[in-house]
N, C-alpha and C. Protein backbone atom coordinates (compact mmCIF):
# COMPACT_ATOMS: atom_id res chain seq x y z
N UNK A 1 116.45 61.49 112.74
CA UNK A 1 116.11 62.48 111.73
C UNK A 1 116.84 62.13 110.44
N UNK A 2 116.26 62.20 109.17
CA UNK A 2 116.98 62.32 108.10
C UNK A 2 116.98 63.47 107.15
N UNK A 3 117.97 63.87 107.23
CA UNK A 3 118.29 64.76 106.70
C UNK A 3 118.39 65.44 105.47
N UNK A 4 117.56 65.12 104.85
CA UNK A 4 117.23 65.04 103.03
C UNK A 4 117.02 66.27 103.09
N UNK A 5 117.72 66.32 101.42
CA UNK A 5 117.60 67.71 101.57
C UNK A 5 118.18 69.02 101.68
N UNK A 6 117.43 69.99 101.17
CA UNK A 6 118.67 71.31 102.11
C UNK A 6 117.69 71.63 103.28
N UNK A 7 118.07 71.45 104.56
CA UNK A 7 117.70 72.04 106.17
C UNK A 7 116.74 72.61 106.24
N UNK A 8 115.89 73.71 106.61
CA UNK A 8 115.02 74.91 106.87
C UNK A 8 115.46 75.13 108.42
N UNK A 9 115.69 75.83 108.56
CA UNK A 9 115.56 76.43 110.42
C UNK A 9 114.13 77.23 110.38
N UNK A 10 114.11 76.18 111.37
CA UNK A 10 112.49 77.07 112.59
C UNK A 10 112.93 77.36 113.67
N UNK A 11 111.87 78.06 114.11
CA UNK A 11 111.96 79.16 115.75
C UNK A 11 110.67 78.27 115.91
N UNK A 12 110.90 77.43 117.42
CA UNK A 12 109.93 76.49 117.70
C UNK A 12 109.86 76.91 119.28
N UNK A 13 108.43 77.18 119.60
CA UNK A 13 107.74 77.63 121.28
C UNK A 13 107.24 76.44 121.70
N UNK A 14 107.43 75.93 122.80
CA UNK A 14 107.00 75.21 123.32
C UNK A 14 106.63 75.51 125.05
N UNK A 15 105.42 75.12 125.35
CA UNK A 15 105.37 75.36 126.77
C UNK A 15 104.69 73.76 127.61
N UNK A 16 104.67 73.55 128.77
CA UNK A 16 104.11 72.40 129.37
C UNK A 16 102.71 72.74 129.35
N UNK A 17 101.46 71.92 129.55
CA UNK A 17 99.92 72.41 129.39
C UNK A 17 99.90 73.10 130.54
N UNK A 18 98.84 74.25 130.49
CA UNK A 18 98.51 74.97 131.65
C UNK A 18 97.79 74.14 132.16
N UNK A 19 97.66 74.17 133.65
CA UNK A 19 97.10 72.66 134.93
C UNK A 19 96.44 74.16 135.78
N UNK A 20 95.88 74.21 136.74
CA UNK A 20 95.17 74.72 137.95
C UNK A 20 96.09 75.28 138.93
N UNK A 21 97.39 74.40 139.08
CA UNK A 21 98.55 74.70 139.91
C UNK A 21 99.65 76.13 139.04
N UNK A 22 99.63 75.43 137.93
CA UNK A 22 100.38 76.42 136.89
C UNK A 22 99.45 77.22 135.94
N UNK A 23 98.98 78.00 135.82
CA UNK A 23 98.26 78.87 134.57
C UNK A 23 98.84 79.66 133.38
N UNK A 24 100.10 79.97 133.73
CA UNK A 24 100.82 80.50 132.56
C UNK A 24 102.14 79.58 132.75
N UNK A 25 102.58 78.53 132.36
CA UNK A 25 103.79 77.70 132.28
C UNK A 25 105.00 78.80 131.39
N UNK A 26 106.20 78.18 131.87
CA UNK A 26 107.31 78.97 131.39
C UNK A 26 107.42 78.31 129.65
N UNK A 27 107.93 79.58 128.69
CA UNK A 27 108.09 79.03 127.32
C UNK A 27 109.26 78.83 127.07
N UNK A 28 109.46 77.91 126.17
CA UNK A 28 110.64 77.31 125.86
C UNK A 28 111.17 77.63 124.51
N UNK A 29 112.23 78.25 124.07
CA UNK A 29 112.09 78.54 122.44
C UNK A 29 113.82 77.64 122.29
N UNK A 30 113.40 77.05 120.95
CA UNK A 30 114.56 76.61 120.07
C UNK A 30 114.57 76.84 118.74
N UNK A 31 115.93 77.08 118.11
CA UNK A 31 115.85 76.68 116.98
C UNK A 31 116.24 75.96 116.30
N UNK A 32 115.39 75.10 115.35
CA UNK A 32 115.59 73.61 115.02
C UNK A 32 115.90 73.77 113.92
N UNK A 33 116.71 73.00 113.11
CA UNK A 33 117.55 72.76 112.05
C UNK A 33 116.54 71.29 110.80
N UNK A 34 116.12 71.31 110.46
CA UNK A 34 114.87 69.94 109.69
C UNK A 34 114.85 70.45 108.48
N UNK A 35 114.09 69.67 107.94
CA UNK A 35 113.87 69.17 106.52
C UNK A 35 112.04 69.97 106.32
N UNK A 36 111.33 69.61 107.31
CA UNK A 36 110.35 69.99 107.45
C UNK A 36 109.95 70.34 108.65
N UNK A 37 108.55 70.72 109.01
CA UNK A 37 107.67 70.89 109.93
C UNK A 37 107.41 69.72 111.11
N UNK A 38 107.16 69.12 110.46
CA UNK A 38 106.89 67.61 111.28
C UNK A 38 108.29 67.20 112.07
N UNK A 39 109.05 67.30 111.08
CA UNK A 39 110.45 66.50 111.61
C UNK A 39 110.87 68.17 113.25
N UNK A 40 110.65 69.01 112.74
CA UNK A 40 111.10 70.08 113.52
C UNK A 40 110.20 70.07 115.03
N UNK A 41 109.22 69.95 114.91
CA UNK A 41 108.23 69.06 116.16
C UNK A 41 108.84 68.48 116.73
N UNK A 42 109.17 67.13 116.05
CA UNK A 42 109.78 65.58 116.96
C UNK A 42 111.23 66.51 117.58
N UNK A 43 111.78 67.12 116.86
CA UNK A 43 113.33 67.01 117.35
C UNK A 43 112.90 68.39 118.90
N UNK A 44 112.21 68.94 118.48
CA UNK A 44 111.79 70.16 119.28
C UNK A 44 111.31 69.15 121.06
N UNK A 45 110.45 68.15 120.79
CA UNK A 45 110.09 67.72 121.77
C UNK A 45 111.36 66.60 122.44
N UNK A 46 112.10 66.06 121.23
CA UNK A 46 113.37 65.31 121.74
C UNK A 46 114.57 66.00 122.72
N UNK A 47 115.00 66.95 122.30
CA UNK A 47 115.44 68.18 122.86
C UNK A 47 114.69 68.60 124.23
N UNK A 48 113.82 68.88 124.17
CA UNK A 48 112.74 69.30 125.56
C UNK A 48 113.56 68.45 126.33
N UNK A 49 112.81 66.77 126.10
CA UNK A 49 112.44 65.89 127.31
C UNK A 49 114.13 65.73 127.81
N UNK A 50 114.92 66.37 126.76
CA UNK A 50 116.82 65.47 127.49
C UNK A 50 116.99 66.55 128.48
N UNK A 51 116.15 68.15 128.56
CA UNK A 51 116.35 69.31 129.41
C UNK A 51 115.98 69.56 130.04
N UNK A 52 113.87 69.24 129.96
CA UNK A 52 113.34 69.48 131.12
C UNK A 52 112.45 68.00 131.10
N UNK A 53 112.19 67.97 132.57
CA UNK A 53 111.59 67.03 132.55
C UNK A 53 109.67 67.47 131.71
N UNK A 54 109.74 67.20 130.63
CA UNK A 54 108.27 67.36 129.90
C UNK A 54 108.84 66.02 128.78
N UNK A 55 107.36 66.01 128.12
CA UNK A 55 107.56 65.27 126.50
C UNK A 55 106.15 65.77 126.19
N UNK A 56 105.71 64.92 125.16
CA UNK A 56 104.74 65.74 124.28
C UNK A 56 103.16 65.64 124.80
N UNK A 57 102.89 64.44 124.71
CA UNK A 57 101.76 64.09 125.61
C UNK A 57 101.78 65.51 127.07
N UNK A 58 102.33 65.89 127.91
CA UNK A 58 101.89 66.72 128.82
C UNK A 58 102.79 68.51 128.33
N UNK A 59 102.37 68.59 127.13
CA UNK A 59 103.20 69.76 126.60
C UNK A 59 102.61 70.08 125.35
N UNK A 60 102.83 71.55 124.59
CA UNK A 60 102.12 72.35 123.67
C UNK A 60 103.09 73.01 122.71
N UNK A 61 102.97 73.03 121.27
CA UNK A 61 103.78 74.08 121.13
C UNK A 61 102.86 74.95 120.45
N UNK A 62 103.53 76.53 120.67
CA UNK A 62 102.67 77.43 120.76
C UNK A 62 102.91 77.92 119.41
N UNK A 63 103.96 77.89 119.29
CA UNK A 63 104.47 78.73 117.56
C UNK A 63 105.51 78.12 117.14
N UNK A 64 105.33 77.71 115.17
CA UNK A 64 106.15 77.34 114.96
C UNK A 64 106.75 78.13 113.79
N UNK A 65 108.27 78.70 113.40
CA UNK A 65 108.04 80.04 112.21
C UNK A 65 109.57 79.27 111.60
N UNK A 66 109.34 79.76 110.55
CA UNK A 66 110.40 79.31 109.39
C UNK A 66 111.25 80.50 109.64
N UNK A 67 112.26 80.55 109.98
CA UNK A 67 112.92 81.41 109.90
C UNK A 67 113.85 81.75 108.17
N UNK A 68 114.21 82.94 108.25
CA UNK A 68 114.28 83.22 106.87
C UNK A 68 115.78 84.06 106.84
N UNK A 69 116.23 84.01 105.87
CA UNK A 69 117.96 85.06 105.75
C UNK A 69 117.37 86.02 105.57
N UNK A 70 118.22 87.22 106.64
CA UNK A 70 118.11 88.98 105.90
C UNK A 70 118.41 88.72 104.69
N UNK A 71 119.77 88.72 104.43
CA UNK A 71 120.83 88.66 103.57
C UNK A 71 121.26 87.77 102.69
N UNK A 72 120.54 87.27 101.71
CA UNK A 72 120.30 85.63 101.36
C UNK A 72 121.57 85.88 100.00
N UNK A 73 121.99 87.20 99.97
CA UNK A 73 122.86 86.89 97.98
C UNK A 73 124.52 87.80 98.96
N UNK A 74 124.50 87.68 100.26
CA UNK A 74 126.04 87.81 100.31
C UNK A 74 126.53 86.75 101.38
N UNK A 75 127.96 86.50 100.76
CA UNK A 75 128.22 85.09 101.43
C UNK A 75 129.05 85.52 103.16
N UNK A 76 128.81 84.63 103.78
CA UNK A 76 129.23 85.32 105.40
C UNK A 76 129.73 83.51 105.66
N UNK A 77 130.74 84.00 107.01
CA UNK A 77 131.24 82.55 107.46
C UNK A 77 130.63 82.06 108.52
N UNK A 78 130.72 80.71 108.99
CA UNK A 78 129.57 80.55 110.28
C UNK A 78 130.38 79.56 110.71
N UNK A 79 130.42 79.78 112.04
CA UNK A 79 130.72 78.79 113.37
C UNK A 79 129.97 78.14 113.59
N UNK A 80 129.55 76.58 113.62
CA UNK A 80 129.10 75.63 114.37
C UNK A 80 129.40 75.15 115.16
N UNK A 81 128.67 74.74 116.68
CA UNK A 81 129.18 73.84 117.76
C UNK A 81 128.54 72.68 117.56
N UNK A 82 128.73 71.84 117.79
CA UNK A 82 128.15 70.86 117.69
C UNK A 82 128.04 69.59 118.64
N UNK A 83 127.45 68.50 118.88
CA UNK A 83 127.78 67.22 119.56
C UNK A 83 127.17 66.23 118.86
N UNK A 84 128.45 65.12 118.80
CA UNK A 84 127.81 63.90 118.10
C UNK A 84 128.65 62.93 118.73
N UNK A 85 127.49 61.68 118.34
CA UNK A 85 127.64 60.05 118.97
C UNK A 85 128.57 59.33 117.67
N UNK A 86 129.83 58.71 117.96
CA UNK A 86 130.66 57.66 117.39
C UNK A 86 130.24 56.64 117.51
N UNK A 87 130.84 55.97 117.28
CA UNK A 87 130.98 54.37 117.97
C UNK A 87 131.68 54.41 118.82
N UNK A 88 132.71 55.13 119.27
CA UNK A 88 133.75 55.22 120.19
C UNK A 88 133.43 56.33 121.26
N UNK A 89 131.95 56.99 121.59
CA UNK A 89 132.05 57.57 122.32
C UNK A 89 130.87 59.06 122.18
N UNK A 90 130.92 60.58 122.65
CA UNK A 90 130.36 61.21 122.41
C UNK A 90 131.43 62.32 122.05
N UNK A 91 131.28 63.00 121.63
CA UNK A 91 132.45 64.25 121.21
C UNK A 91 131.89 65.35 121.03
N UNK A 92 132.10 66.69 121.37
CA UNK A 92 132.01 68.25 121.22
C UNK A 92 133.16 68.63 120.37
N UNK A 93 132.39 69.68 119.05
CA UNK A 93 133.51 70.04 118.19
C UNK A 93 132.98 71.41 117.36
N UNK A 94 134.03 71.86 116.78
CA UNK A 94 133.54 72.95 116.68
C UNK A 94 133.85 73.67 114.92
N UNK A 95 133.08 73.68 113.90
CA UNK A 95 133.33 73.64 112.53
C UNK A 95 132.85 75.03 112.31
N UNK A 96 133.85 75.70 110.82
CA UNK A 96 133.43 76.63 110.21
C UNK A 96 132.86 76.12 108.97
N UNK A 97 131.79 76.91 108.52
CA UNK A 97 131.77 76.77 106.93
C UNK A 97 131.42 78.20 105.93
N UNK A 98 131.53 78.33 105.10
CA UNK A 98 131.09 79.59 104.12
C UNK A 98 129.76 79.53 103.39
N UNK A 99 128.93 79.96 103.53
CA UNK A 99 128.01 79.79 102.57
C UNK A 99 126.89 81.48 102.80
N UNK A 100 125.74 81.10 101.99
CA UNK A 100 125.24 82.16 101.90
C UNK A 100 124.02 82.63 102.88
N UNK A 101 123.20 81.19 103.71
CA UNK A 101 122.45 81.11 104.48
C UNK A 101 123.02 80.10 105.65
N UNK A 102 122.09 80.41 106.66
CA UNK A 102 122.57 79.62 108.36
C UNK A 102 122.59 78.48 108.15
N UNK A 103 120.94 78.02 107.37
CA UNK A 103 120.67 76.88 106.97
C UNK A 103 121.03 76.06 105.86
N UNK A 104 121.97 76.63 104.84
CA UNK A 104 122.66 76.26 103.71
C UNK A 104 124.19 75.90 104.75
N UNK A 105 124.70 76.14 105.71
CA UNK A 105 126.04 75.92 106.34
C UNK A 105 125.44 74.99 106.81
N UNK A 106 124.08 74.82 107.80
CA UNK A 106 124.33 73.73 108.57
C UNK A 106 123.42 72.44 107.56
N UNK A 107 123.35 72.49 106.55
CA UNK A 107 123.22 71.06 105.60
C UNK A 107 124.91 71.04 105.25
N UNK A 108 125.18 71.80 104.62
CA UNK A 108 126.73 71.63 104.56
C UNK A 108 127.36 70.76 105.73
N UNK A 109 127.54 71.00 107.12
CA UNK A 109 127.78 70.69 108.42
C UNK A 109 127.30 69.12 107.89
N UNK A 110 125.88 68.45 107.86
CA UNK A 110 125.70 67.70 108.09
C UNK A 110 126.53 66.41 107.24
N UNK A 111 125.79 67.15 106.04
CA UNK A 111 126.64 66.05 104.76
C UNK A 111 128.26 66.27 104.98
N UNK A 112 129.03 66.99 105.56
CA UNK A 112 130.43 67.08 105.96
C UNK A 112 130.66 65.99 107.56
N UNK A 113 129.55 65.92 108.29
CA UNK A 113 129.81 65.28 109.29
C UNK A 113 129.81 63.01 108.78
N UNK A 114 128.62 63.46 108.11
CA UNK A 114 128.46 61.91 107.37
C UNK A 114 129.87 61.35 106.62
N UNK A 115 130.20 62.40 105.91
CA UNK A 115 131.00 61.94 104.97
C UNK A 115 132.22 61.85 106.06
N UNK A 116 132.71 63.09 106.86
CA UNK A 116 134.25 62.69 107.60
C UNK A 116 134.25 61.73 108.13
N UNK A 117 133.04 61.82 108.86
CA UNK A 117 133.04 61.06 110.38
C UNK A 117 131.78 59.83 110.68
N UNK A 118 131.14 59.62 109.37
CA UNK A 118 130.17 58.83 109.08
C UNK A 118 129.02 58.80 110.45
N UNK A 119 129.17 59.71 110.72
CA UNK A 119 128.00 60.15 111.93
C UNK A 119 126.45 60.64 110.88
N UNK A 120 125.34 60.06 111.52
CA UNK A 120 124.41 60.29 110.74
C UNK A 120 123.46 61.43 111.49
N UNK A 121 122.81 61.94 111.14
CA UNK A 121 121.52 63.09 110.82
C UNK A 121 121.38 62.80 112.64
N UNK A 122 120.96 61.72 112.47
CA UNK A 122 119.95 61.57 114.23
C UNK A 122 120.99 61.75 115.36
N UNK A 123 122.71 61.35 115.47
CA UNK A 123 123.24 61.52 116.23
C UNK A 123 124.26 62.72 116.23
N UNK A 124 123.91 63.94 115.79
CA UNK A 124 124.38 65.25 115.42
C UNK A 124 123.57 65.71 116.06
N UNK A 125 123.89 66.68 116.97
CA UNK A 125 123.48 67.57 117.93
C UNK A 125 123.95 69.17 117.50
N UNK A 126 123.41 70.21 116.19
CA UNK A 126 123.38 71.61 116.73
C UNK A 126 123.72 72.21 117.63
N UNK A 127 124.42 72.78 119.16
CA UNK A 127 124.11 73.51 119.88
C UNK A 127 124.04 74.82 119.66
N UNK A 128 125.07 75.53 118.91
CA UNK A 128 125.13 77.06 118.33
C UNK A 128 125.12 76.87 117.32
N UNK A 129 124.99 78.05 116.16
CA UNK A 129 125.47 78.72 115.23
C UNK A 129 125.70 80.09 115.41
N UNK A 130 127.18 80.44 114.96
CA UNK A 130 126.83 82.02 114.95
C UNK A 130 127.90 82.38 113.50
N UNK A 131 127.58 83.68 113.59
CA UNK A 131 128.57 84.24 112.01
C UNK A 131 129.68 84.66 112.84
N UNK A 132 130.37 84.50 111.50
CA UNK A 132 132.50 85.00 112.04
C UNK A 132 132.76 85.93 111.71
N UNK A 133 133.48 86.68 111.85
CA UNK A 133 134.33 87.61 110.94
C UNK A 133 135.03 86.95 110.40
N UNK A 134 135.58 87.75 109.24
CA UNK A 134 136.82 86.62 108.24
C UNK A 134 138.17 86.93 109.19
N UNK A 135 138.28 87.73 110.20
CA UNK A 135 139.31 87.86 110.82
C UNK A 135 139.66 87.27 112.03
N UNK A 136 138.30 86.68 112.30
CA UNK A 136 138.42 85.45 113.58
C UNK A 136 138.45 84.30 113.37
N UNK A 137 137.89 83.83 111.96
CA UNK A 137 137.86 82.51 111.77
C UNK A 137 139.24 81.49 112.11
N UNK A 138 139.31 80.63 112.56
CA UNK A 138 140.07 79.44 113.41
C UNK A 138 140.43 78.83 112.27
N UNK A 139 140.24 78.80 110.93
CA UNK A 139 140.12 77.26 110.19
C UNK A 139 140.71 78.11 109.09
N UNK A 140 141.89 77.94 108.52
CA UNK A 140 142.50 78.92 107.48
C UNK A 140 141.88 78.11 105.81
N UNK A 141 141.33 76.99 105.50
CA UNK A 141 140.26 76.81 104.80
C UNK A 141 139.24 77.90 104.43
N UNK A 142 138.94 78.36 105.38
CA UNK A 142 137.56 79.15 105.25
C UNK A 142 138.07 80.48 105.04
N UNK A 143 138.84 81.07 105.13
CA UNK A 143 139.27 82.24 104.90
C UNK A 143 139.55 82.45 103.29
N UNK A 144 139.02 83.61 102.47
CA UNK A 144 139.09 83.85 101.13
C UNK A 144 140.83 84.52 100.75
C-alpha cells in the first residue's frame, strides 16, 4: 500500500460467496485505513486471507462506507496498536498521537513510522485505534 496522502477510514463487509452447502455465509467487518476505495478492497481481502482461510476470487464484499468524524473541530488523543516488519524482525507497539480525526492520527502514525523506523505503508499493520483520556495517556509528549 502507499500511503499518499491523508488516510480515509472505511467500514469494509466482506462475506465468502453463498454455495448450496452455505446460503447465508458469516460477515466479516473491518476497518481499513487507505488512501482510497480500491486500495481499501486489496488490504480488506489481504487481511481476510492471513485470518480466514478465503481470498477474493471465492469471496464478496457487501458494503463499503467511508467512515466520517462526529467531532471533526475538537482535538482528542488516540492510541494506536500496531504491527510492523523491520529488517530485524516483526514487532508490536503501541503509539499515541493528538489530532483532530482517527484518520488524521493514523496518517500521522504512518509518516511517524517511515520517518522513525523507516518501515513503509505495506509493512504497518493497524490493529486498534481507540481515543484516550488526557489522564491515561502513557506518552507525556501528548499530554497538553
Amino acid at each position: 500500500m502507499k500511503a499518499s496522502g491523508t488516510l480515509k477510514e472505511y467500514s469494509v463487509i466482506g462475506r465468502k460467496l453463498p454455495s448450496e452447502l452455505v446460503p447465508n455465509p458469516q460477515l466479516y467487518k473491518m476497518r481499513i485505513f487507505a488512501p482510497d476505495v480500491v486500495t481499501a478492497k486489496s488490504r480488506f481481502w489481504y487481511f481476510l486471507s492471513k485470518l480466514k482461510k478465503m481470498k477474493k476470487a471465492s469471496g464478496e464484499i457487501v458494503s463499503i462506507t467511508q467512515v466520517t468524524e462526529r467531532k471533526p473541530n475538537v482535538i482528542k488523543n488516540f492510541g494506536i496498536w500496531l504491527r510492523y516488519d523491520s529488517r530485524s524482525g516483526t514487532h508490536d507497539m503501541y503509539r499515541e498521537y493528538r489530532d483532530l480525526t482517527v484518520s488524521g492520527a493514523v496518517t500521522q502514525c504512518y509518516r511517524d513510522m517511515g520517518s522513525r523506523h523507516r518501515a513503509r505503508a505495506h509493512s504497518v499493520q493497524i490493529m486498534r485505534v481507540e481515543r484516550v483520556a488526557s489522564s491515561k495517556c502513557r506518552r507525556p509528549a501528548i499530554v497538553q
